[in-house]
C-alpha atoms as a PDB file:
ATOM      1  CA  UNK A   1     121.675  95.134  33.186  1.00  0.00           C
ATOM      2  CA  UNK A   2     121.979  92.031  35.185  1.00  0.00           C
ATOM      3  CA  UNK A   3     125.641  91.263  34.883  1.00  0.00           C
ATOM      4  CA  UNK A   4     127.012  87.375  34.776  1.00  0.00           C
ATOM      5  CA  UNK A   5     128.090  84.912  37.167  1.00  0.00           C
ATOM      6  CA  UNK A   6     131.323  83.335  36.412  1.00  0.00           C
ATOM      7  CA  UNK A   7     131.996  79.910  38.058  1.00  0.00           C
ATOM      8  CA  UNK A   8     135.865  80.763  38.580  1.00  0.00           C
ATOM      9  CA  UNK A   9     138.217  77.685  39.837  1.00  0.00           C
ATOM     10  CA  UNK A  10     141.966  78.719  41.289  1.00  0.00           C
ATOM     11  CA  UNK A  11     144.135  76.012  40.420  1.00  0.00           C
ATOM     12  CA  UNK A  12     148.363  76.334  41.966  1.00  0.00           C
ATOM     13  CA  UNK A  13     149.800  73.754  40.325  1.00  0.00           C
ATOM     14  CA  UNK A  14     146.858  71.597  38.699  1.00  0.00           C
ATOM     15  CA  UNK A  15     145.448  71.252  42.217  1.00  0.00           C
ATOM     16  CA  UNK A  16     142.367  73.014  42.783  1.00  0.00           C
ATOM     17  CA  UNK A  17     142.195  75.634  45.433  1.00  0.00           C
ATOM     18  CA  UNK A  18     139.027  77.399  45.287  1.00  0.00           C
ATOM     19  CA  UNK A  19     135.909  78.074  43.192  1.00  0.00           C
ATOM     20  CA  UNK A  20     134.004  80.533  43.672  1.00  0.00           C
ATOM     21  CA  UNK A  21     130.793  82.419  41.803  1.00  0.00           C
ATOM     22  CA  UNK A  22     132.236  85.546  40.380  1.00  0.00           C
ATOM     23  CA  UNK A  23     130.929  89.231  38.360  1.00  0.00           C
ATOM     24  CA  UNK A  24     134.728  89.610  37.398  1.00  0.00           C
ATOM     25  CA  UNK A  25     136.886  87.970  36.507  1.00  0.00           C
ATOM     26  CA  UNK A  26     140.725  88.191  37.688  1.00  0.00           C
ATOM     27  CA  UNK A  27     143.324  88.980  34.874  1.00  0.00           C
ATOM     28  CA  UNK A  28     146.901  87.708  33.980  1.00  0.00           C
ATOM     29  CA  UNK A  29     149.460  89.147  36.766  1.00  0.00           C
ATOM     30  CA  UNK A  30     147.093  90.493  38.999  1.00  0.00           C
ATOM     31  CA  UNK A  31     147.870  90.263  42.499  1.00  0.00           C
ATOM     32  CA  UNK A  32     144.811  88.465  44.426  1.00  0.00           C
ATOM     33  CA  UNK A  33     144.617  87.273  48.530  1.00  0.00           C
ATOM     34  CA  UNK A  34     142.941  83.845  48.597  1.00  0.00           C
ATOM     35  CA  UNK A  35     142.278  82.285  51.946  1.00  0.00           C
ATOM     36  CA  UNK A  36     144.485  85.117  53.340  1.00  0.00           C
ATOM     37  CA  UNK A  37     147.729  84.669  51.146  1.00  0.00           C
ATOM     38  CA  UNK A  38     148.851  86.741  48.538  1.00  0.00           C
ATOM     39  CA  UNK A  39     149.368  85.123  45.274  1.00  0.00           C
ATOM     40  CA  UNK A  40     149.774  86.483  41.709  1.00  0.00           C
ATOM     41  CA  UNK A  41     147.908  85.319  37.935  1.00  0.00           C
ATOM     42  CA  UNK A  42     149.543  83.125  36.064  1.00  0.00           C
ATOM     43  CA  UNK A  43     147.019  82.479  33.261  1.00  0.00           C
ATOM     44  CA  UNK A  44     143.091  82.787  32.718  1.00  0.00           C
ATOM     45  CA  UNK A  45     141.492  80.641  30.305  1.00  0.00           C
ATOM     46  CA  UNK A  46     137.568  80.084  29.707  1.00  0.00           C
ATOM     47  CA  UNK A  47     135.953  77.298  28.418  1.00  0.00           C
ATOM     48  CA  UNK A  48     132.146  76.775  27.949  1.00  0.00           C
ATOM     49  CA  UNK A  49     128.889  76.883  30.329  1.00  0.00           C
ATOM     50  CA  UNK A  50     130.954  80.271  32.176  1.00  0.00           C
ATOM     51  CA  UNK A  51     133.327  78.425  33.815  1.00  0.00           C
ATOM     52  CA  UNK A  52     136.897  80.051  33.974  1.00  0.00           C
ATOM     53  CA  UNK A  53     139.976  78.153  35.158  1.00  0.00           C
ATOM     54  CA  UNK A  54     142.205  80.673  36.456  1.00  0.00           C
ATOM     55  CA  UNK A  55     145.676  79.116  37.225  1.00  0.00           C
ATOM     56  CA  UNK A  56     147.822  80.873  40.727  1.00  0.00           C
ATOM     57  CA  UNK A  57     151.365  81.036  42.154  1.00  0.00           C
ATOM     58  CA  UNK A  58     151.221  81.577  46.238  1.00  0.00           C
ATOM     59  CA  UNK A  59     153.500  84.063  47.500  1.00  0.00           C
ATOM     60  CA  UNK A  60     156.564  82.364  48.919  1.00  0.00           C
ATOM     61  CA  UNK A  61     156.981  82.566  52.505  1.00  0.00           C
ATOM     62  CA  UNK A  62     160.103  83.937  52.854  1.00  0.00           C
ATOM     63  CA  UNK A  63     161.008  84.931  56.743  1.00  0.00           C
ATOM     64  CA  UNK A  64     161.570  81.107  56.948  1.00  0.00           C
ATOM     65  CA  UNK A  65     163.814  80.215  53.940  1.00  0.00           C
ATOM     66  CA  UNK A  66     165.690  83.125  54.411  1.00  0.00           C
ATOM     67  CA  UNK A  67     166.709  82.063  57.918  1.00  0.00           C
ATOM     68  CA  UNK A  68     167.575  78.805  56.471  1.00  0.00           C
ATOM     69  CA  UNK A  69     169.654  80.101  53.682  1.00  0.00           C
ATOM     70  CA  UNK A  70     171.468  82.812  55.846  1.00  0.00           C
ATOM     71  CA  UNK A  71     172.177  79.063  58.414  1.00  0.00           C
ATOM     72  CA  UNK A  72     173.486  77.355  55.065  1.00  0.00           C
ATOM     73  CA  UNK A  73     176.000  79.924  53.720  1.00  0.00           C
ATOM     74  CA  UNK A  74     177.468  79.989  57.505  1.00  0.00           C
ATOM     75  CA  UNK A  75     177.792  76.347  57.490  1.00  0.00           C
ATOM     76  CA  UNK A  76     179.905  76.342  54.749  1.00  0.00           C
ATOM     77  CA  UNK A  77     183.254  76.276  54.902  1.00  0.00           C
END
């Protein structure tokens, strides 16, 4: 049969990143791309009327900090 919409909100941090209308919905360390970034389930919860708050980490982006952290341990002396 007809299956349901789910009004899904992606929150990183209590912020609110997205919402969108969704058959499925994403589960607890699943790995998901959202506006082209890679970013991993923290926690799903549901509360009435279909809506499902669905909270995200982002993928750190590491080329940069890395670079930074290599330039720190040289500084040191």
């Amino acid at each position: 049969g007809e299956k349901h919409m789910f009004a899904v909100h992606f929150y990183e941090n209590n912020i609110i990143v997205l919402t969108q209308a969704l058959r499925n919905i994403p589960a607890v360390d699943e790995d998901l791309k959202i506006k082209g970034r890679k970013c991993k389930v923290l926690d799903v919860s549901y509360n009435d009327n279909n809506h499902v708050h669905v909270q995200i980490e982002f993928e750190k982006i590491v080329e940069k900090s890395k670079a930074a952290a290599e330039l720190g341990k040289k500084k040191k002396r």
